[in-house]
Protein backbone atom coordinates (compact mmCIF):
# COMPACT_ATOMS: atom_id res chain seq x y z
CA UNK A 1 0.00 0.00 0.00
CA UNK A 2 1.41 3.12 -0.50
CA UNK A 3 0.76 6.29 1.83
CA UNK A 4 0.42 9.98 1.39
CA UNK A 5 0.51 12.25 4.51
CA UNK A 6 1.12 16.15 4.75
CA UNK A 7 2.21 17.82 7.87
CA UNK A 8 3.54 21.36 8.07
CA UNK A 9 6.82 22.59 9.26
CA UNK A 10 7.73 26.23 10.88
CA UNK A 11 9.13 28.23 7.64
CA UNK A 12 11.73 29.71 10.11
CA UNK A 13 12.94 25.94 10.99
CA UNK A 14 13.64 25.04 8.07
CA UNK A 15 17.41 24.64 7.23
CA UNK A 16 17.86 23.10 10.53
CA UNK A 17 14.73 20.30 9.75
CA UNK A 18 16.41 19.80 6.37
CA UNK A 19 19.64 19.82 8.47
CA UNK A 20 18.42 16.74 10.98
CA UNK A 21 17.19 15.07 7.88
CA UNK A 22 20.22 15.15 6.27
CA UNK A 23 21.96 12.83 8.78
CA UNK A 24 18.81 10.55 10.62
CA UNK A 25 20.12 8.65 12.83
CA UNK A 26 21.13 5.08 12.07
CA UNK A 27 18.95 3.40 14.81
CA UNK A 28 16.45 5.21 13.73
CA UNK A 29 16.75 4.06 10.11
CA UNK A 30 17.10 0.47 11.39
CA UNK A 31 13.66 1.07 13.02
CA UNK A 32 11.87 2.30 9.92
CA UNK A 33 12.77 -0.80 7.85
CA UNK A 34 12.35 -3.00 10.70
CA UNK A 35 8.72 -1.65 11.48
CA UNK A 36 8.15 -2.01 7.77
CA UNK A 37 8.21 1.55 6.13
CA UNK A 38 9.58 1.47 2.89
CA UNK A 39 10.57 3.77 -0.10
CA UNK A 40 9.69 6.32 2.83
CA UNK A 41 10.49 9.98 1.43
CA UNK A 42 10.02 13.34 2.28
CA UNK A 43 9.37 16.26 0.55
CA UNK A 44 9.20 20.23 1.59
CA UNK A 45 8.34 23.53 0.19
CA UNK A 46 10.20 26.55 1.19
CA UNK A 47 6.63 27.78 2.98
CA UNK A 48 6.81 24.53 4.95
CA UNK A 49 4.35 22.05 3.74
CA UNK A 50 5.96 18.70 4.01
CA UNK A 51 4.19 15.68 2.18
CA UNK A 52 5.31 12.37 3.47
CA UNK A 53 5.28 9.31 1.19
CA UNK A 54 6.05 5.76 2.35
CA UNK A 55 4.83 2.00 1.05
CA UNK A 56 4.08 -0.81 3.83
CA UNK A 57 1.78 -3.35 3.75
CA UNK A 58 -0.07 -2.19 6.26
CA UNK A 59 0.03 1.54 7.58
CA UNK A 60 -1.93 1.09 11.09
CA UNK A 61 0.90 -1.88 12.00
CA UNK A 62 4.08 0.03 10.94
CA UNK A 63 2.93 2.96 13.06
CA UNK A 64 2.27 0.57 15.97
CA UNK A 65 5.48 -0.86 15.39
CA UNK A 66 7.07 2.47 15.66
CA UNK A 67 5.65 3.34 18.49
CA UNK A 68 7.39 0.31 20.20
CA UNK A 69 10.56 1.73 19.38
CA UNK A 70 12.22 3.49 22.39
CA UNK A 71 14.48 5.54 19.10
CA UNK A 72 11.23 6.75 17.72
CA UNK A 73 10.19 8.25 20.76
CA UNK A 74 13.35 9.94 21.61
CA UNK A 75 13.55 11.23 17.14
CA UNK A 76 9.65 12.54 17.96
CA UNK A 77 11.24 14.56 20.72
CA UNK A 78 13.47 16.29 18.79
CA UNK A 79 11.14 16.73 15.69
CA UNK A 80 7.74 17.96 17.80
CA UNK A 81 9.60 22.13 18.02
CA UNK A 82 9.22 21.60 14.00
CA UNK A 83 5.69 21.33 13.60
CA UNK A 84 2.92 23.73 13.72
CA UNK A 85 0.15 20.86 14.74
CA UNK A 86 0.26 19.73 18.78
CA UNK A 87 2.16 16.68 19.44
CA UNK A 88 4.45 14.42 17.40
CA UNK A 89 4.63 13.89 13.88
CA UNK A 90 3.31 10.78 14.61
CA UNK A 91 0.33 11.88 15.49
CA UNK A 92 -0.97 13.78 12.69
CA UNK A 93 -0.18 11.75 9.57
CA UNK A 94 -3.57 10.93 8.08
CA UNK A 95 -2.78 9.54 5.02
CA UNK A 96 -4.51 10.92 1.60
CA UNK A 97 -6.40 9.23 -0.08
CA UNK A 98 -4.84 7.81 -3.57
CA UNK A 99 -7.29 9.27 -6.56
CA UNK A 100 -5.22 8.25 -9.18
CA UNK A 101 -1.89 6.01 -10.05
CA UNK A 102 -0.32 5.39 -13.02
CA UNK A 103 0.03 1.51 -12.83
């Protein structure tokens, strides 16, 4: 399945969001594919939407799975300043729902 999400980032956090996501850290990583989020990307716009795309087989599980991670709870904490929505990330991805694909 694959999963579309936005979520909005402070425009004057920017560099530094880009910055942490520029070197995630390796546990963190580990967790991801472990928890089975693949072909997970992120995208931004210099205003600050960010749209989140990932594949798993099955979205409700992999975020369960994450949230059993001790490193995803610590990388949450260090994201949350980032966001304009309350709590983590986490949180508020509600996935879009897919209108159209190619294949």
């Amino acid at each position: 399945m694959r999963i579309c999400f936005l979520l909005h980032v402070r425009p004057h956090l920017l560099d530094e969001y880009k910055r942490r996501h520029a070197q995630v850290w390796p546990e963190m990583l580990d967790a991801l594919r472990r928890t089975g989020w693949r072909n997970y990307s992120l995208f931004l716009r210099p205003d600050g939407l960010l749209v989140g795309y990932l594949e798993t087989d099955d979205f409700a599980r992999a975020q369960a799975l994450m949230q059993l991670e001790p490193i995803n709870a610590r990388w949450q904490a260090e994201m949350a300043p980032f966001f304009d929505s309350t709590g983590n990330a986490d949180d508020n991805m509600f996935p879009l729902q897919e209108v159209f694909h190619l294949d």
